[in-house]
PDB file of N, CA and C in Angstrom:
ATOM      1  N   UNK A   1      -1.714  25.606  20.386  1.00  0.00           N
ATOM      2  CA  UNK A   1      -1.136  24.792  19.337  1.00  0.00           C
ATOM      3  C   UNK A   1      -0.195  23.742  19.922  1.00  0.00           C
ATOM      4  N   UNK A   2       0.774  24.041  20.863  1.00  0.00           N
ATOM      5  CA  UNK A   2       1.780  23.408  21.406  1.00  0.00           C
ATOM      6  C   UNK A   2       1.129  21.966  22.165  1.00  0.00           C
ATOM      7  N   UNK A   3      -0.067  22.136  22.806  1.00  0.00           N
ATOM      8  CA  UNK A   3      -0.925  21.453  23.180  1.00  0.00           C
ATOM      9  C   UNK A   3      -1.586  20.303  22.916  1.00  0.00           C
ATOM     10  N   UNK A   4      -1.719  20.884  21.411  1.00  0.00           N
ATOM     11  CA  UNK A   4      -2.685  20.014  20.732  1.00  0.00           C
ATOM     12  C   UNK A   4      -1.335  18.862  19.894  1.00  0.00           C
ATOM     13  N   UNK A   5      -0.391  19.294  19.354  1.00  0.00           N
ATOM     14  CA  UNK A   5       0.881  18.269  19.399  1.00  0.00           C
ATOM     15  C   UNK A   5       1.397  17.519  20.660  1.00  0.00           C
ATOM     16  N   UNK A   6       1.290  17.904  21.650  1.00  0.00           N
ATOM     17  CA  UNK A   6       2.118  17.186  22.297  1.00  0.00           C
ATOM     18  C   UNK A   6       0.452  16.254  22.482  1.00  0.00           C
ATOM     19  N   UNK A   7      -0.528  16.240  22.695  1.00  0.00           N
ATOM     20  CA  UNK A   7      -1.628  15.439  22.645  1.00  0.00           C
ATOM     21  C   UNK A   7      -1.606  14.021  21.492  1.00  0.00           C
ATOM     22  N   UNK A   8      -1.418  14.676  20.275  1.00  0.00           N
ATOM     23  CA  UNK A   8      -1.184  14.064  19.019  1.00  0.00           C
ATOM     24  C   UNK A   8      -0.100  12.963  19.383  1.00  0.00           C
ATOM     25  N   UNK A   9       1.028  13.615  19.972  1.00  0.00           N
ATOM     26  CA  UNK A   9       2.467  12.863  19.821  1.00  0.00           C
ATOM     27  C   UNK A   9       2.143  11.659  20.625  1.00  0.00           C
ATOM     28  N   UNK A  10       1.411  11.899  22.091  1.00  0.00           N
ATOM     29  CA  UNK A  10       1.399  11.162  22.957  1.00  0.00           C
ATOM     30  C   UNK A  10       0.389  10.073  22.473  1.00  0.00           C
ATOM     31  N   UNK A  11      -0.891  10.078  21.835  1.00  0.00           N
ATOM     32  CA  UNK A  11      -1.736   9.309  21.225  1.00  0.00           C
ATOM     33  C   UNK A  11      -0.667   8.632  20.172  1.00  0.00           C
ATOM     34  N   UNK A  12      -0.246   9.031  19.253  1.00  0.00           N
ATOM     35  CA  UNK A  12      -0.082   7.907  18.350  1.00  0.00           C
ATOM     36  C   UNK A  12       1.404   7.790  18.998  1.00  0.00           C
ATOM     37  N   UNK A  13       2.553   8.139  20.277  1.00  0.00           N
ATOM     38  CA  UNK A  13       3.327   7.358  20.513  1.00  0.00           C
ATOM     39  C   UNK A  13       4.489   7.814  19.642  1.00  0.00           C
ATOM     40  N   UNK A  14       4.551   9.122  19.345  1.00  0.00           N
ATOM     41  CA  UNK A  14       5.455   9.639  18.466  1.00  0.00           C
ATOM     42  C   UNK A  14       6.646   9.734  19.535  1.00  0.00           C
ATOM     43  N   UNK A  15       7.846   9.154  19.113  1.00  0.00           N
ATOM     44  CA  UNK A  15       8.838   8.955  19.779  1.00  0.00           C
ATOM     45  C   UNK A  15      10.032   9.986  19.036  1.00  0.00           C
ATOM     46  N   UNK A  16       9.859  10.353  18.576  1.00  0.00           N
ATOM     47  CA  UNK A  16      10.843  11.395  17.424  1.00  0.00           C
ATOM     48  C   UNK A  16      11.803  10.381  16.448  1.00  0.00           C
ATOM     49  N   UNK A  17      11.045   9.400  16.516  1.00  0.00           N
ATOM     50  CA  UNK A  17      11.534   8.621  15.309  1.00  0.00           C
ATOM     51  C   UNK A  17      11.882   8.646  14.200  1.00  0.00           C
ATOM     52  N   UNK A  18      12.457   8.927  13.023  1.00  0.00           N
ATOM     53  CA  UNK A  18      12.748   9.285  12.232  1.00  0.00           C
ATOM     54  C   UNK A  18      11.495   8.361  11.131  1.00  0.00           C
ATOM     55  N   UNK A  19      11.258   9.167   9.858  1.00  0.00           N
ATOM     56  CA  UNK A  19      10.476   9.337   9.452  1.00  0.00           C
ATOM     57  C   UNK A  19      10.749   9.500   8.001  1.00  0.00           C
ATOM     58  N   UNK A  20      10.391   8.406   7.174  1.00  0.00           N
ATOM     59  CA  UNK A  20      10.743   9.101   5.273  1.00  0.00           C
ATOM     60  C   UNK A  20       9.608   9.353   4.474  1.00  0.00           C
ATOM     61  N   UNK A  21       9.986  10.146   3.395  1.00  0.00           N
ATOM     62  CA  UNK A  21       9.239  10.917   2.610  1.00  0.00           C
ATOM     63  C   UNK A  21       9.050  10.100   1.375  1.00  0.00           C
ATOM     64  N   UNK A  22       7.674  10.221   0.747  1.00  0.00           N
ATOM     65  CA  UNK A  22       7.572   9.666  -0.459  1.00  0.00           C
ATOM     66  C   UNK A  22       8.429   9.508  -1.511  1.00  0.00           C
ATOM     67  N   UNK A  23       9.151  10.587  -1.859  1.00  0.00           N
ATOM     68  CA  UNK A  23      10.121  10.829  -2.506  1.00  0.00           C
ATOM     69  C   UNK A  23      11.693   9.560  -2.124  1.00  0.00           C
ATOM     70  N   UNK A  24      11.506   9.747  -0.892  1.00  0.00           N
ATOM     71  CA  UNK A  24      12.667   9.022  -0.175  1.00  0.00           C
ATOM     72  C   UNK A  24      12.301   7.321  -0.086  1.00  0.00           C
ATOM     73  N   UNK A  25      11.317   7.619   0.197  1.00  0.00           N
ATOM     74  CA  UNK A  25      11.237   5.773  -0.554  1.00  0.00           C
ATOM     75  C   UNK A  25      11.107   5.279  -1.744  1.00  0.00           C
ATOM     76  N   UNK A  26      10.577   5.646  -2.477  1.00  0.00           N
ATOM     77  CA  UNK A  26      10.754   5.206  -3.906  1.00  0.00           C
ATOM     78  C   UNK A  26      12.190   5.304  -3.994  1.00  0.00           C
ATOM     79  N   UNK A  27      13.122   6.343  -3.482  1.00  0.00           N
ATOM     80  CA  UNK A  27      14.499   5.990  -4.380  1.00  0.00           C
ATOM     81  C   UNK A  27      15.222   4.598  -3.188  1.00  0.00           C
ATOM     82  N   UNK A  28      14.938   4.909  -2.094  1.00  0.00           N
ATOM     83  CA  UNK A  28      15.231   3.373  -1.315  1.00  0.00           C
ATOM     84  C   UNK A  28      15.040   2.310  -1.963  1.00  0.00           C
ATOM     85  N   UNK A  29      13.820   2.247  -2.228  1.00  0.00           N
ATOM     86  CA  UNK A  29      13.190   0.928  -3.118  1.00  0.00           C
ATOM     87  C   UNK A  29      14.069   0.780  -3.826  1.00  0.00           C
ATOM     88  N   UNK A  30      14.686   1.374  -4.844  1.00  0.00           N
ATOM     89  CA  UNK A  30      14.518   0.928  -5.903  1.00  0.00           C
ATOM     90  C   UNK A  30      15.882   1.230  -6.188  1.00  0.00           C
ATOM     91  N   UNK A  31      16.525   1.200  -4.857  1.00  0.00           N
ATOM     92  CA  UNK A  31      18.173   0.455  -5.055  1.00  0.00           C
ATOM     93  C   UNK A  31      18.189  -0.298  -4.088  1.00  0.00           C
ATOM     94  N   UNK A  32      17.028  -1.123  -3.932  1.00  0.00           N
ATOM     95  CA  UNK A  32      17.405  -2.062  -2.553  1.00  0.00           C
ATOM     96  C   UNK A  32      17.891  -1.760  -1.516  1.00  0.00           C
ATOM     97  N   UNK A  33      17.468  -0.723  -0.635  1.00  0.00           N
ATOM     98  CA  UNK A  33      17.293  -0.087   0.543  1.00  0.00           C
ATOM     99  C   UNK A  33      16.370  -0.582   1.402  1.00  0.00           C
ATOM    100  N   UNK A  34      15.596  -0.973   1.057  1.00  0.00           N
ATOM    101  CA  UNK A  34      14.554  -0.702   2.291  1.00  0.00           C
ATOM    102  C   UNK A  34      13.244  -1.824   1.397  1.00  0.00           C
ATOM    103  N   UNK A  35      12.722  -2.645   2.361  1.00  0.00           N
ATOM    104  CA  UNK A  35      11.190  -2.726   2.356  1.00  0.00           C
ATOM    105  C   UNK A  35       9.997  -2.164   2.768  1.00  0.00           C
ATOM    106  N   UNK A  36       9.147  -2.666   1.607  1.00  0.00           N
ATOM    107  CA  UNK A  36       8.033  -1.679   2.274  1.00  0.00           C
ATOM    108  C   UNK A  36       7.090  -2.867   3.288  1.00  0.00           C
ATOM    109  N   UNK A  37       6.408  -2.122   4.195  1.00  0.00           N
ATOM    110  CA  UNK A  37       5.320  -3.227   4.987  1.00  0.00           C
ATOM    111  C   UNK A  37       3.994  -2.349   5.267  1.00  0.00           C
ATOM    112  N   UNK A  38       2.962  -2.703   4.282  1.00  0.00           N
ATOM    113  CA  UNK A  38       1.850  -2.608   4.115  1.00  0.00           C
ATOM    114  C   UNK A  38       1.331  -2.777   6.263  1.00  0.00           C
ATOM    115  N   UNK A  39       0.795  -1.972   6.501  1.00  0.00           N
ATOM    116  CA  UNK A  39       0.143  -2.825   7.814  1.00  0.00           C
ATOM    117  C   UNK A  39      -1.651  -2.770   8.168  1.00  0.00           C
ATOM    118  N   UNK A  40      -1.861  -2.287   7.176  1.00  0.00           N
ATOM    119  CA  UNK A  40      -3.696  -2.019   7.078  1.00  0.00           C
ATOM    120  C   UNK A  40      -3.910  -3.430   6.753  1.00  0.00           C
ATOM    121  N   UNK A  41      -5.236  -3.802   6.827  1.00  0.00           N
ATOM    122  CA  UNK A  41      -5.654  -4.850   6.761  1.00  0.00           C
ATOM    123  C   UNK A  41      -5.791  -5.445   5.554  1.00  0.00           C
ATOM    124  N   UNK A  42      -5.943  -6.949   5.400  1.00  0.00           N
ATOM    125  CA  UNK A  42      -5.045  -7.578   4.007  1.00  0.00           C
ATOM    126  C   UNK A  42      -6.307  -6.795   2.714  1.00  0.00           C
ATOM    127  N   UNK A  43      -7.849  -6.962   3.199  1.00  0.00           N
ATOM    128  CA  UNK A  43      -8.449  -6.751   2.090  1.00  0.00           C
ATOM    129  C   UNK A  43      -8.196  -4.919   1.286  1.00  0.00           C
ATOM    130  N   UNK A  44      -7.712  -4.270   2.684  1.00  0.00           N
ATOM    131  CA  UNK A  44      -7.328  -2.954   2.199  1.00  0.00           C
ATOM    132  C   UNK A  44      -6.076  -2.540   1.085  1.00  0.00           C
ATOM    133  N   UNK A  45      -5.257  -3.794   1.982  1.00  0.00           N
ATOM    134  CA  UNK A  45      -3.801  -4.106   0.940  1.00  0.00           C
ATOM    135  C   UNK A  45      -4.383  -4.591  -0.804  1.00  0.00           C
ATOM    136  N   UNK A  46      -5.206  -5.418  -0.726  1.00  0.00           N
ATOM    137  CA  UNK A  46      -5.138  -6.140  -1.835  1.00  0.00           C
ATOM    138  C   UNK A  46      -6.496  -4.812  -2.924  1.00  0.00           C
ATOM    139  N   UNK A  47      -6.778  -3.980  -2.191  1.00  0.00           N
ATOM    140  CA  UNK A  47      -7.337  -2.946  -3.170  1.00  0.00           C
ATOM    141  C   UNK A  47      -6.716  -1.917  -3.642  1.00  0.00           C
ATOM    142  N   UNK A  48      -5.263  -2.192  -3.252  1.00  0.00           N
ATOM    143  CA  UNK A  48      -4.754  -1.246  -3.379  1.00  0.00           C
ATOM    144  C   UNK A  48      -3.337  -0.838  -2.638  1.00  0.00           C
ATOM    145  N   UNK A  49      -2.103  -0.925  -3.006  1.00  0.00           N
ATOM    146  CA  UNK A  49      -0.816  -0.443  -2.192  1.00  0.00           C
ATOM    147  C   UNK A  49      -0.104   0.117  -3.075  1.00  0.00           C
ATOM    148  N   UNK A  50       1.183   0.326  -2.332  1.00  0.00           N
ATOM    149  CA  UNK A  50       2.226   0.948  -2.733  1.00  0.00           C
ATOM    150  C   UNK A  50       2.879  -0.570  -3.683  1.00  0.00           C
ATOM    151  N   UNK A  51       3.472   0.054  -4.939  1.00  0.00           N
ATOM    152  CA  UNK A  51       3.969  -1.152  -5.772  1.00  0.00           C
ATOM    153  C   UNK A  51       4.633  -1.840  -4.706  1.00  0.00           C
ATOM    154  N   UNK A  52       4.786  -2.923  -4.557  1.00  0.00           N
ATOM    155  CA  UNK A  52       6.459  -3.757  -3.837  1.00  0.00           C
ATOM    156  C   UNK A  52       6.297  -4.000  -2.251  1.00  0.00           C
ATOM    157  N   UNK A  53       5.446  -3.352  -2.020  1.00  0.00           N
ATOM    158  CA  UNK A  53       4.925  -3.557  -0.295  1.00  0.00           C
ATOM    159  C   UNK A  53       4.050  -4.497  -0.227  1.00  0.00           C
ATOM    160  N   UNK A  54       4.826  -5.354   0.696  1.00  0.00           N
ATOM    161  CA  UNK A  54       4.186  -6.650   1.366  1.00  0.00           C
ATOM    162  C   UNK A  54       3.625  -6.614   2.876  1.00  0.00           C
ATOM    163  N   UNK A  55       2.270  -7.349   2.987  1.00  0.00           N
ATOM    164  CA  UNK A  55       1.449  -7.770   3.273  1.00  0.00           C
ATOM    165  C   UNK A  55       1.564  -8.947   4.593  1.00  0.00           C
ATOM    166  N   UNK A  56       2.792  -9.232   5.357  1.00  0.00           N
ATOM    167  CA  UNK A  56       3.243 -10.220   5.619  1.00  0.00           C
ATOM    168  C   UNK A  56       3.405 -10.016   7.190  1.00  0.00           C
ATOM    169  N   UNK A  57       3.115 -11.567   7.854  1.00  0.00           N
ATOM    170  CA  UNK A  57       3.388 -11.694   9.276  1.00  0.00           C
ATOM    171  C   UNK A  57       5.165 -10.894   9.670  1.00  0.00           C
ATOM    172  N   UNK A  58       5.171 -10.313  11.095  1.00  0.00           N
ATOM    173  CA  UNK A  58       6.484  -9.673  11.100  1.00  0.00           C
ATOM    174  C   UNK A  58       7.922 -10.891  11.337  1.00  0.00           C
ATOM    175  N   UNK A  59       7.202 -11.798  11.427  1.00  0.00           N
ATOM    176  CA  UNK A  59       8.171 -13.079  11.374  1.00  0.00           C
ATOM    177  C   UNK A  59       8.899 -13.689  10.283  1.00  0.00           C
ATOM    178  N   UNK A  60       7.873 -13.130   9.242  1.00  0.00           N
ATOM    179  CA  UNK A  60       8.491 -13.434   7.782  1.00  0.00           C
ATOM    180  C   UNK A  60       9.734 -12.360   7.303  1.00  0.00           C
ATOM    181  N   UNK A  61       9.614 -11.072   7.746  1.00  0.00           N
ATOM    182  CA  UNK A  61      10.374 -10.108   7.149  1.00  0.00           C
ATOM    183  C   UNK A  61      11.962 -10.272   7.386  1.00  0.00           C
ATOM    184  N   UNK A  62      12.478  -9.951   6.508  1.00  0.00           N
ATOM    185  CA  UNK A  62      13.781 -10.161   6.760  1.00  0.00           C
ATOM    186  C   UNK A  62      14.544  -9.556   7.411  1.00  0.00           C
ATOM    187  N   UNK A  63      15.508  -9.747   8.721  1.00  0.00           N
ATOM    188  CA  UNK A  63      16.176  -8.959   9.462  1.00  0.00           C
ATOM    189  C   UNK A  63      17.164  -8.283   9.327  1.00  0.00           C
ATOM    190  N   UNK A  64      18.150  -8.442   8.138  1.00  0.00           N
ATOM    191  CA  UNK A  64      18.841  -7.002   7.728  1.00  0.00           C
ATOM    192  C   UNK A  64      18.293  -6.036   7.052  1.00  0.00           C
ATOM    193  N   UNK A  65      17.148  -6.333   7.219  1.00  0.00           N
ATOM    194  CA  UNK A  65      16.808  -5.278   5.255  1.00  0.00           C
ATOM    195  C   UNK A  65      16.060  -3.864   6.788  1.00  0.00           C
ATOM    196  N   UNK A  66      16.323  -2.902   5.927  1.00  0.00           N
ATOM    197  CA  UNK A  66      14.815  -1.204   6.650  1.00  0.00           C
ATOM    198  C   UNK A  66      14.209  -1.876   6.192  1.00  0.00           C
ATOM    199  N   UNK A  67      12.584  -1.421   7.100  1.00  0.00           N
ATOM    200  CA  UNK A  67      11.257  -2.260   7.045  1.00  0.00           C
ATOM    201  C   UNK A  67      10.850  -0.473   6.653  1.00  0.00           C
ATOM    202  N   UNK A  68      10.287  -0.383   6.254  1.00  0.00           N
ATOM    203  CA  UNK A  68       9.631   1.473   6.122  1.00  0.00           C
ATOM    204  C   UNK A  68       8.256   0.930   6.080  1.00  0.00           C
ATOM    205  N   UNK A  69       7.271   1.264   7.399  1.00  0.00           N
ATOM    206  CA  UNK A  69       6.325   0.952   7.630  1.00  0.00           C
ATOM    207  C   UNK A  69       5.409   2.238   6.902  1.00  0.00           C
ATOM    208  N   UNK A  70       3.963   1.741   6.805  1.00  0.00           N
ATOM    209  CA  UNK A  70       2.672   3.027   6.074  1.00  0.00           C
ATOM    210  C   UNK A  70       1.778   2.459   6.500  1.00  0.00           C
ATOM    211  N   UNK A  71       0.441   3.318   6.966  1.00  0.00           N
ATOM    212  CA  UNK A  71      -0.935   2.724   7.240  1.00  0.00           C
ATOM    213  C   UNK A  71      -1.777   3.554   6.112  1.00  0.00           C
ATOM    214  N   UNK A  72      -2.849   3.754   6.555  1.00  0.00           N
ATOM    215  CA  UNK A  72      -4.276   4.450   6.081  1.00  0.00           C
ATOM    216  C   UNK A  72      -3.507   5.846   5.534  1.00  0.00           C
ATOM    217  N   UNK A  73      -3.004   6.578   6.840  1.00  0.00           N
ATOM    218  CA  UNK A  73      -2.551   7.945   6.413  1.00  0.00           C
ATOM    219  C   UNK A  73      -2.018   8.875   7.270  1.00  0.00           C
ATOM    220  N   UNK A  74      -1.407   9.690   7.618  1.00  0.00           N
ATOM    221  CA  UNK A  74      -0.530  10.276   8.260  1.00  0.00           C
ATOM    222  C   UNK A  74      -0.619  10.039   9.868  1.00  0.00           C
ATOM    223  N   UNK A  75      -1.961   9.816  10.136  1.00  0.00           N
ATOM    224  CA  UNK A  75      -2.024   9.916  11.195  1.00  0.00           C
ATOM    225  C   UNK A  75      -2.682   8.478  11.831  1.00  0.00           C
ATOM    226  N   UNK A  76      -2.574   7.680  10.882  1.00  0.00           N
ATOM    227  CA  UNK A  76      -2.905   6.436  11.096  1.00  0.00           C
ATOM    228  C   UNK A  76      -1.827   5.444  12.409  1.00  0.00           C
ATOM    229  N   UNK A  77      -2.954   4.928  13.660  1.00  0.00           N
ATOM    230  CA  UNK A  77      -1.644   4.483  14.567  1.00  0.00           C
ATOM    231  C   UNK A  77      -1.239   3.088  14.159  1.00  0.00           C
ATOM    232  N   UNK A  78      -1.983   2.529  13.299  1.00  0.00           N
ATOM    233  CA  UNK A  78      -1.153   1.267  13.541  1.00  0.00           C
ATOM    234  C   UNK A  78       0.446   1.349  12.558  1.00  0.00           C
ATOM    235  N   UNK A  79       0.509   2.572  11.904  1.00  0.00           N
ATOM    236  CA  UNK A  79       2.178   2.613  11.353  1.00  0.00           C
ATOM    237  C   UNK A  79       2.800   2.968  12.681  1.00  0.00           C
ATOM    238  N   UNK A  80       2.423   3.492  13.493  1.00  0.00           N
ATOM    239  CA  UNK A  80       3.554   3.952  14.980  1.00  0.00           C
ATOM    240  C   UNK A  80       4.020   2.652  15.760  1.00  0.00           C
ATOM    241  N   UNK A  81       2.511   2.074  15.903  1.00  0.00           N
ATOM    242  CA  UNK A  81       2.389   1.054  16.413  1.00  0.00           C
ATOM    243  C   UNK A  81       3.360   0.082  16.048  1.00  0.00           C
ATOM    244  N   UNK A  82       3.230  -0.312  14.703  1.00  0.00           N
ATOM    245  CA  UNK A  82       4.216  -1.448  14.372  1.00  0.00           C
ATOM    246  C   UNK A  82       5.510  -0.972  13.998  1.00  0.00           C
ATOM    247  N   UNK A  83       6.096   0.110  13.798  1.00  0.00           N
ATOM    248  CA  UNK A  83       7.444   1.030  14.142  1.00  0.00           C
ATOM    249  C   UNK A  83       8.252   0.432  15.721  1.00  0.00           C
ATOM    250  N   UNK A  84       7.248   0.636  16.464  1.00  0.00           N
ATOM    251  CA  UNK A  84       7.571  -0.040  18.006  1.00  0.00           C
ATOM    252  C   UNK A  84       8.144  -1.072  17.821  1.00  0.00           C
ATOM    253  N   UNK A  85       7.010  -1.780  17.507  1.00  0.00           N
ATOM    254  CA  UNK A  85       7.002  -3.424  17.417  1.00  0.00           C
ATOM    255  C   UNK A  85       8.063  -4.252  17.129  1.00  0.00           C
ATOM    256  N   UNK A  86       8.510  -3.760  15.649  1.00  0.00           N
ATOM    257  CA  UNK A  86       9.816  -3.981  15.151  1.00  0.00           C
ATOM    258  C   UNK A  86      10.834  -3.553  15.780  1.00  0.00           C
ATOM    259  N   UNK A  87      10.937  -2.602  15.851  1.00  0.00           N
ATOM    260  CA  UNK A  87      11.931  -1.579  16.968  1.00  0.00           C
ATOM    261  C   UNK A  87      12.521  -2.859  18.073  1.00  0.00           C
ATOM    262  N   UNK A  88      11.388  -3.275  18.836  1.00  0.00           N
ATOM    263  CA  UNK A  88      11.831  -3.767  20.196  1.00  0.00           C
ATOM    264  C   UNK A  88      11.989  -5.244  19.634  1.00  0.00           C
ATOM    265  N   UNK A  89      11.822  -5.998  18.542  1.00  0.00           N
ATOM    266  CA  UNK A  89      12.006  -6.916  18.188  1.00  0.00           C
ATOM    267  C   UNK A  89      14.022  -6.184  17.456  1.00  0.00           C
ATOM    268  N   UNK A  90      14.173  -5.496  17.554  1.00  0.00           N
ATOM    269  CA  UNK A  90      15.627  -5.679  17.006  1.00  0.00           C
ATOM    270  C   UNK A  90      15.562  -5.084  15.446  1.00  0.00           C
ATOM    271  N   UNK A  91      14.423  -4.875  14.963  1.00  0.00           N
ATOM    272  CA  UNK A  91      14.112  -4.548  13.553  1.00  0.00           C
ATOM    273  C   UNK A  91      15.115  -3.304  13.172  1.00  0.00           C
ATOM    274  N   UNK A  92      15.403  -2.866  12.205  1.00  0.00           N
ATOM    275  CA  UNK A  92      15.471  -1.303  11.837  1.00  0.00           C
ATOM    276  C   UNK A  92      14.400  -0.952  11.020  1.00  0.00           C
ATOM    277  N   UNK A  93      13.010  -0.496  11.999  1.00  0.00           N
ATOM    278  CA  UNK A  93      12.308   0.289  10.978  1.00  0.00           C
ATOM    279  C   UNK A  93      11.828   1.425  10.769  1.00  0.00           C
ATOM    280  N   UNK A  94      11.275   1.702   9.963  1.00  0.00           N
ATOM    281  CA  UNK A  94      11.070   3.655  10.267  1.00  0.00           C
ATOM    282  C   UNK A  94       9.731   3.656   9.258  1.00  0.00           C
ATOM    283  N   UNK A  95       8.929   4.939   9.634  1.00  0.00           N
ATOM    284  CA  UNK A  95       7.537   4.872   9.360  1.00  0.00           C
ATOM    285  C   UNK A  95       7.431   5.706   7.930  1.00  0.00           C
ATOM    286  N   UNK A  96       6.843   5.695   6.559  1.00  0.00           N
ATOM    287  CA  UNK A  96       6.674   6.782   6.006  1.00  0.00           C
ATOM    288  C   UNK A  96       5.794   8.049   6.221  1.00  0.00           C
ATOM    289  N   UNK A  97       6.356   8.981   6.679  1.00  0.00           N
ATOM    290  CA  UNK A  97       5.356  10.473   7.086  1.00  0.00           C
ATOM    291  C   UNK A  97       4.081  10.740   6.595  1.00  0.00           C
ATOM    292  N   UNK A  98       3.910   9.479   5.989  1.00  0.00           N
ATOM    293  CA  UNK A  98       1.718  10.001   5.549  1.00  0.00           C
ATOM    294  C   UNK A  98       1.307   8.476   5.353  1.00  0.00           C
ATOM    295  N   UNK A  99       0.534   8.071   4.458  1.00  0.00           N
ATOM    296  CA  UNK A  99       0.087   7.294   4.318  1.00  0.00           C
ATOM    297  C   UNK A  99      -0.629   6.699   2.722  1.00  0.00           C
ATOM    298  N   UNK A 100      -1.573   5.731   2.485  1.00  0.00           N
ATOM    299  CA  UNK A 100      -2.001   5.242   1.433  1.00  0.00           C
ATOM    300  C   UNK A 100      -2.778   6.465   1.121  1.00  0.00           C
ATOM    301  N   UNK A 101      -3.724   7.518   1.893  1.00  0.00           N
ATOM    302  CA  UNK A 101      -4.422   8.135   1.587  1.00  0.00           C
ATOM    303  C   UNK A 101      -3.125   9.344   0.512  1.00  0.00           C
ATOM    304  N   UNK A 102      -2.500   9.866   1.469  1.00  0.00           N
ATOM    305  CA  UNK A 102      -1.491  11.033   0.492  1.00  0.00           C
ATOM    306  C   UNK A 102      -1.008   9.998  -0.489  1.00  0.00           C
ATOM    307  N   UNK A 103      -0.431   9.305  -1.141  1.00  0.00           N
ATOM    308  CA  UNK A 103       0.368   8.789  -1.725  1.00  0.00           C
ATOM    309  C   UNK A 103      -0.883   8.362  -3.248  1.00  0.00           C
ATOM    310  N   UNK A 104      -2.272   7.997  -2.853  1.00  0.00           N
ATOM    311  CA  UNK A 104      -3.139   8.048  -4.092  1.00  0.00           C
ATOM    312  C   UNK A 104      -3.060   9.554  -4.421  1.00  0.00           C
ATOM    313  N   UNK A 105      -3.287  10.825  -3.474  1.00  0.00           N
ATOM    314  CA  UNK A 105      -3.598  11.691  -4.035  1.00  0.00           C
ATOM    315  C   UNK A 105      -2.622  12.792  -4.594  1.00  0.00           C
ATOM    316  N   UNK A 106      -1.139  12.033  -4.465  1.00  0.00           N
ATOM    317  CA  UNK A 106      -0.187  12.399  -5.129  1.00  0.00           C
ATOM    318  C   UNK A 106       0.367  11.966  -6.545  1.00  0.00           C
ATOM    319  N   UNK A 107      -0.855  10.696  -6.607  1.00  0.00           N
ATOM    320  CA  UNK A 107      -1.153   9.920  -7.914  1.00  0.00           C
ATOM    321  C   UNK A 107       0.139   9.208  -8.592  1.00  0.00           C
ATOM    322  N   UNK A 108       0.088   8.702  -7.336  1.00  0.00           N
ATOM    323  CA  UNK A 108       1.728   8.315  -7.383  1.00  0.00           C
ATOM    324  C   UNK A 108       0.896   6.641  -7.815  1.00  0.00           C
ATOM    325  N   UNK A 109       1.888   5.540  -8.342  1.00  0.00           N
ATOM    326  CA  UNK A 109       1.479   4.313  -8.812  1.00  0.00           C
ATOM    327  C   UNK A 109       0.774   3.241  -7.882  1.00  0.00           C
ATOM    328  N   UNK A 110       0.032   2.752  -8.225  1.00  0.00           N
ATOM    329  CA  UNK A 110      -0.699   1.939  -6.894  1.00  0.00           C
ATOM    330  C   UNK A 110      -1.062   0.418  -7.307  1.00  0.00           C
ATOM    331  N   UNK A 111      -0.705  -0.374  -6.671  1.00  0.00           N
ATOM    332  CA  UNK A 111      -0.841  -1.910  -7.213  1.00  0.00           C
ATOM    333  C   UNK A 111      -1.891  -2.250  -6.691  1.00  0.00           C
ATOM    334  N   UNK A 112      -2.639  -3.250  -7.636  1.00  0.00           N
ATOM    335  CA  UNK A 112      -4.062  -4.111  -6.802  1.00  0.00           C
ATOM    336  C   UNK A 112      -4.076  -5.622  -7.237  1.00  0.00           C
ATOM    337  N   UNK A 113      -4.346  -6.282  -6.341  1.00  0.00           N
ATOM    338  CA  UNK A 113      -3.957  -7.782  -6.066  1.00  0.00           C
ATOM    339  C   UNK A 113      -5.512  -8.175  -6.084  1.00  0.00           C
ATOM    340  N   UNK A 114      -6.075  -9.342  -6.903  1.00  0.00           N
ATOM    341  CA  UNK A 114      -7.033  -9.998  -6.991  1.00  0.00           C
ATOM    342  C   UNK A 114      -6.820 -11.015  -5.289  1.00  0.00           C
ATOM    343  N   UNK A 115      -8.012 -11.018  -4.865  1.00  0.00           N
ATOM    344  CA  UNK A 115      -8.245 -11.874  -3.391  1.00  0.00           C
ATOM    345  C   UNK A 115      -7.944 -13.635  -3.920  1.00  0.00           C
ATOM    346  N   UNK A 116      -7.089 -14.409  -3.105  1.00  0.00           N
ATOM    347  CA  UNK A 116      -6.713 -15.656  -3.424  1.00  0.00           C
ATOM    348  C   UNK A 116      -7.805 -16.487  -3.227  1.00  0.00           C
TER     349      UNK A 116
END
């Protein structure tokens, strides 16, 4: 078992980063805590996200605000990935612990954006 985590950790780059819970972002949100940043690809975004999570180059995001990054789903790397990213750009961001996949099947609210 011990094995097969430290395998996991080392693939997606798990740094013991701190990490929030569904629960814990929605109440961020929604006292102006934290942004969300969609990082799956735009047509995936626009079938479907978390209400309020944007879609946006990391140049656009704003530099005081938490960035609370999400991909596909828990184990999805490009949320680790761009956790880094920001990180070494000076960001404060932190990843949510699952992804678009848990968060539909917690039937939690989901926004969909018509393609421009």
């Amino acid at each position: 078992m011990d094995l097969w985590i430290n395998r996991e950790r080392k693939y997606l780059g798990h740094d013991g980063g701190r990490e929030v819970s569904r629960e814990e972002l929605r109440a961020r949100v929604e006292a102006g805590e934290a942004m969300v940043l969609d990082v799956r690809p735009v047509e995936e975004y626009l079938a479907g996200h978390i209400p309020g999570a944007v879609s946006i180059p990391i140049g656009e995001l704003p530099e005081d605000t938490e960035i609370v990054v999400y991909c596909r789903g828990e184990y999805c790397v490009l949320a680790y990935d761009a956790v880094r990213l920001l990180s070494d750009c000076g960001r404060r961001a932190i990843r949510l612990n699952d992804g678009m996949l848990e968060w539909r099947l917690a039937a939690l609210p989901v926004a969909i954006e018509e393609p421009a």
